[in-house]
Protein backbone atom coordinates (compact mmCIF):
# COMPACT_ATOMS: atom_id res chain seq x y z
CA UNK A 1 -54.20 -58.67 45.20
CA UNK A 2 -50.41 -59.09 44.95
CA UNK A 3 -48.69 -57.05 42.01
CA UNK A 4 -44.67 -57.69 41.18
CA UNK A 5 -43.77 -53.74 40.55
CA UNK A 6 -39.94 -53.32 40.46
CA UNK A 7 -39.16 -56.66 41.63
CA UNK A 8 -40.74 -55.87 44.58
CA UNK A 9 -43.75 -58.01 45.83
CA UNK A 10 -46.94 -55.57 46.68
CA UNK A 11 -50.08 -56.58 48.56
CA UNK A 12 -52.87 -53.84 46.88
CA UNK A 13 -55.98 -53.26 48.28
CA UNK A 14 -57.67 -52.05 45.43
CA UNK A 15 -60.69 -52.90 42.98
CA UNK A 16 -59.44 -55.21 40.21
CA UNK A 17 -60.49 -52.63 38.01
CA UNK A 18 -58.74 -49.93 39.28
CA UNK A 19 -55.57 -48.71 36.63
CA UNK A 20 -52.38 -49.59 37.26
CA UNK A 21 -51.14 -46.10 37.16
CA UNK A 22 -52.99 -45.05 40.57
CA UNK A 23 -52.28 -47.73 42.41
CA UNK A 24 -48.53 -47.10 41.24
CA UNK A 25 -49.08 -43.68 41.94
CA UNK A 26 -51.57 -43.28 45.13
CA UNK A 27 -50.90 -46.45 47.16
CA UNK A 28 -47.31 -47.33 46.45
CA UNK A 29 -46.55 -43.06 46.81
CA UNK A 30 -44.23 -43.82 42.97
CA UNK A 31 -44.62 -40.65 41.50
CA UNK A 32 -42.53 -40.53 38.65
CA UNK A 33 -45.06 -42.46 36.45
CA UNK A 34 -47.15 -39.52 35.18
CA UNK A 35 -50.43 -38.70 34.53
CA UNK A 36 -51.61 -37.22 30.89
CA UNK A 37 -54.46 -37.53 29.10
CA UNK A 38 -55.99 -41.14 30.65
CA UNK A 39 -57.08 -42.05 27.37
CA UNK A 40 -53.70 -44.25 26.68
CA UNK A 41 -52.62 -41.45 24.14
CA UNK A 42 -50.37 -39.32 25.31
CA UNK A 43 -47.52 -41.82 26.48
CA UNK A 44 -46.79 -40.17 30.28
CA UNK A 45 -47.91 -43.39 32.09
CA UNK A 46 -46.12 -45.71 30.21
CA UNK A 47 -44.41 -48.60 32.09
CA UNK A 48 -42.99 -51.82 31.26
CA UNK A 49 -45.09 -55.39 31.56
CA UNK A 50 -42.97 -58.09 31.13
CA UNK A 51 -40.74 -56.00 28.84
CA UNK A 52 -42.96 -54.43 27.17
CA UNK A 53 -44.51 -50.83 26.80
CA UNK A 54 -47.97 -50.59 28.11
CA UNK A 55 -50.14 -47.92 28.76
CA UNK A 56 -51.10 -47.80 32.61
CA UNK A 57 -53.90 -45.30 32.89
CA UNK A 58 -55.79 -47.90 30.92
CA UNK A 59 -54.50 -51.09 32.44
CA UNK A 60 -56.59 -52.61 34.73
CA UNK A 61 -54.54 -54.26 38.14
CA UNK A 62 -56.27 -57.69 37.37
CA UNK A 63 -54.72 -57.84 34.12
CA UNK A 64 -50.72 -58.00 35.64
CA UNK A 65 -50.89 -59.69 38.51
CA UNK A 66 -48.87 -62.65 36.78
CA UNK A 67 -46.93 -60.07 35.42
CA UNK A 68 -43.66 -57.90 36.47
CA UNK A 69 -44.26 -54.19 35.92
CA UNK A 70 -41.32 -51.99 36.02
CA UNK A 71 -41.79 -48.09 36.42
CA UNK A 72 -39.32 -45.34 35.93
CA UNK A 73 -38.12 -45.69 39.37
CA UNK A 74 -36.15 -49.15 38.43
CA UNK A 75 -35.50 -48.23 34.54
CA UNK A 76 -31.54 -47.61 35.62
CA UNK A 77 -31.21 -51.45 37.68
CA UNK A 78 -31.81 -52.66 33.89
CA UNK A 79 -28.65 -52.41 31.67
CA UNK A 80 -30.46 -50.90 28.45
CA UNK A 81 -32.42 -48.47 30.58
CA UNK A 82 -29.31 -47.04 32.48
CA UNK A 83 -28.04 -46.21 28.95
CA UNK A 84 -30.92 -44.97 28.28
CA UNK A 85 -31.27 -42.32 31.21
CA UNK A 86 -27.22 -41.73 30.91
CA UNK A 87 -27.83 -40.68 26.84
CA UNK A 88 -30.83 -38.42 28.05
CA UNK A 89 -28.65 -36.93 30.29
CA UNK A 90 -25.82 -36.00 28.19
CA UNK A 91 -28.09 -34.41 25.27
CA UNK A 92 -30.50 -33.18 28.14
CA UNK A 93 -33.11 -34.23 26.40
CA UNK A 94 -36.03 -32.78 29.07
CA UNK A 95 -37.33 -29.47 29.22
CA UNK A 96 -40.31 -29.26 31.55
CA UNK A 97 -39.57 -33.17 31.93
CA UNK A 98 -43.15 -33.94 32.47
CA UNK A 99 -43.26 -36.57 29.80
CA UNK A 100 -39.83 -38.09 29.98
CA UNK A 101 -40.08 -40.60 32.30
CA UNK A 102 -42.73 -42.14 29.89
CA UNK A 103 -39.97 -41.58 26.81
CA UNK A 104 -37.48 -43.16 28.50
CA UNK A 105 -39.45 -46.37 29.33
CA UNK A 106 -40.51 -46.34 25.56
CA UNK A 107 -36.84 -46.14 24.50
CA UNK A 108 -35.66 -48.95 26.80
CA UNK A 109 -38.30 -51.13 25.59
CA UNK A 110 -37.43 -50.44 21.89
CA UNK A 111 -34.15 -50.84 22.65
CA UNK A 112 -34.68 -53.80 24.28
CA UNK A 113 -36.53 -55.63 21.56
CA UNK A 114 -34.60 -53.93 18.36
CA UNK A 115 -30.90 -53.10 19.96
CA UNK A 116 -30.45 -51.52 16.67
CA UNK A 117 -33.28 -49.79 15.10
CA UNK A 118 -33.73 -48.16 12.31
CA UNK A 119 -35.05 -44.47 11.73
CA UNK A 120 -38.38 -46.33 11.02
CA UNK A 121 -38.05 -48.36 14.46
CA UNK A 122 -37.32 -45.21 16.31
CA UNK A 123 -39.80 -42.88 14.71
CA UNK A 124 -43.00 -46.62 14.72
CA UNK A 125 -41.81 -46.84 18.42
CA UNK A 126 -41.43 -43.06 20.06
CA UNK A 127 -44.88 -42.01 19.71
CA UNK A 128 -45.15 -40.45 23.45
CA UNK A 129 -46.32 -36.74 23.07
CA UNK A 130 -43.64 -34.59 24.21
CA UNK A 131 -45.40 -30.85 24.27
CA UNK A 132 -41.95 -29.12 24.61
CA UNK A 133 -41.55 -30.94 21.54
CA UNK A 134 -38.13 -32.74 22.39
CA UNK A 135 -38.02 -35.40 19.61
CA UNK A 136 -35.29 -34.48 17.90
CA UNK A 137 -33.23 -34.75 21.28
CA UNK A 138 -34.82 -38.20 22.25
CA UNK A 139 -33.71 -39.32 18.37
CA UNK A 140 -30.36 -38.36 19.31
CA UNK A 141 -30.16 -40.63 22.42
CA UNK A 142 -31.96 -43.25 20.94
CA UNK A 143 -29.51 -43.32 18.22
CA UNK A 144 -26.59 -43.18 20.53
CA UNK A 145 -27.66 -45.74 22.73
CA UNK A 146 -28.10 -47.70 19.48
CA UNK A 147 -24.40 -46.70 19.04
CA UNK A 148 -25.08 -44.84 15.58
CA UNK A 149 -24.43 -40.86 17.45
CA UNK A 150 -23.56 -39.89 14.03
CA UNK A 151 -27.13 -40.82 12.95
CA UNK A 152 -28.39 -38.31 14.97
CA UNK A 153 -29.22 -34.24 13.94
C-alpha cells in the first residue's frame, strides 16, 4: 500500500488494518508521533489528514491512502505550524514534552481552520491531555499565534 506522509510517497508493507501510528512509528522509524493511551483519548498520536486532526492509534492505513498525512516531523514546512512551534518555544510551553508534539498538531489545525479563535475555539479544540498540565502555556501560544498575546494569562 502506498501512503502520502509528509509529502513524501511511502510503499508500506503492512495489514490494511494496521494504525497509522505504527506504521508512522515502526516502519518509517518517525518517532515524534507518540504513543498514549491507544484508545484515541489522550491526543499524543495526533496527526494531520488532509488538514485535519485525527487520531492515529485508531486510524486504520486503508482509510488514508488517498489522503496526505502530515506528522510532527513536517509541522514547521507549513506556515501556521512554524508559528506554532516558534510560540511554543518562546513561552516553553513543554515540560516532560511527551504530549506536545500531539498539541502542536492540534493547534496548527485549529489555527488553520479558525485563524482567529475564540477562548471557546481554543478551549472546543485543545482537548489533548497534557499530564504536566501545560494548558495555560499552550493558551498563551495559541493566543499569540492568533495575534491576541494580550489574551493570554
Amino acid at each position: 500500500m502506498q501512503l502520502r506522509i509528509n509529502n513524501t510517497m511511502h510503499e508500506v508493507d503492512a495489514d490494511p488494518d494496521t494504525p497509522l501510528l505504527w506504521v508512522i512509528r515502526d516502519d518509517l522509524g518517525m518517532t515524534g508521533t507518540k504513543y498514549g493511551c491507544g484508545l484515541a483519548q489522550c491526543g499524543a498520536c495526533s496527526v494531520l489528514i488532509d488538514g485535519e486532526i485525527v487520531r492515529s492509534c485508531v486510524t486504520p492505513i486503508q482509510s488514508v491512502a488517498d489522503r496526505s498525512v502530515t506528522t510532527i516531523e513536517a509541522i514547521q514546512a507549513d506556515p501556521v505550524g512554524e508559528k506554532v512551534v516558534a510560540a511554543w518555544v518562546k513561552h516553553q510551553v513543554p515540560q516532560c514534552g511527551y504530549c506536545q508534539s500531539g498539541q502542536v498538531m492540534a493547534a496548527t489545525a485549529l489555527l488553520k481552520q479558525t485563524p482567529n479563535p475564540t477562548e471557546d475555539d481554543i478551549a472546543a479544540a485543545m482537548v489533548n491531555l497534557c499530564r504536566c498540565g501545560t494548558y495555560n502555556f499552550i493558551k498563551t501560544a495559541v493566543n499569540e499565534v492568533a495575534g491576541r498575546e494580550e489574551a493570554s494569562l
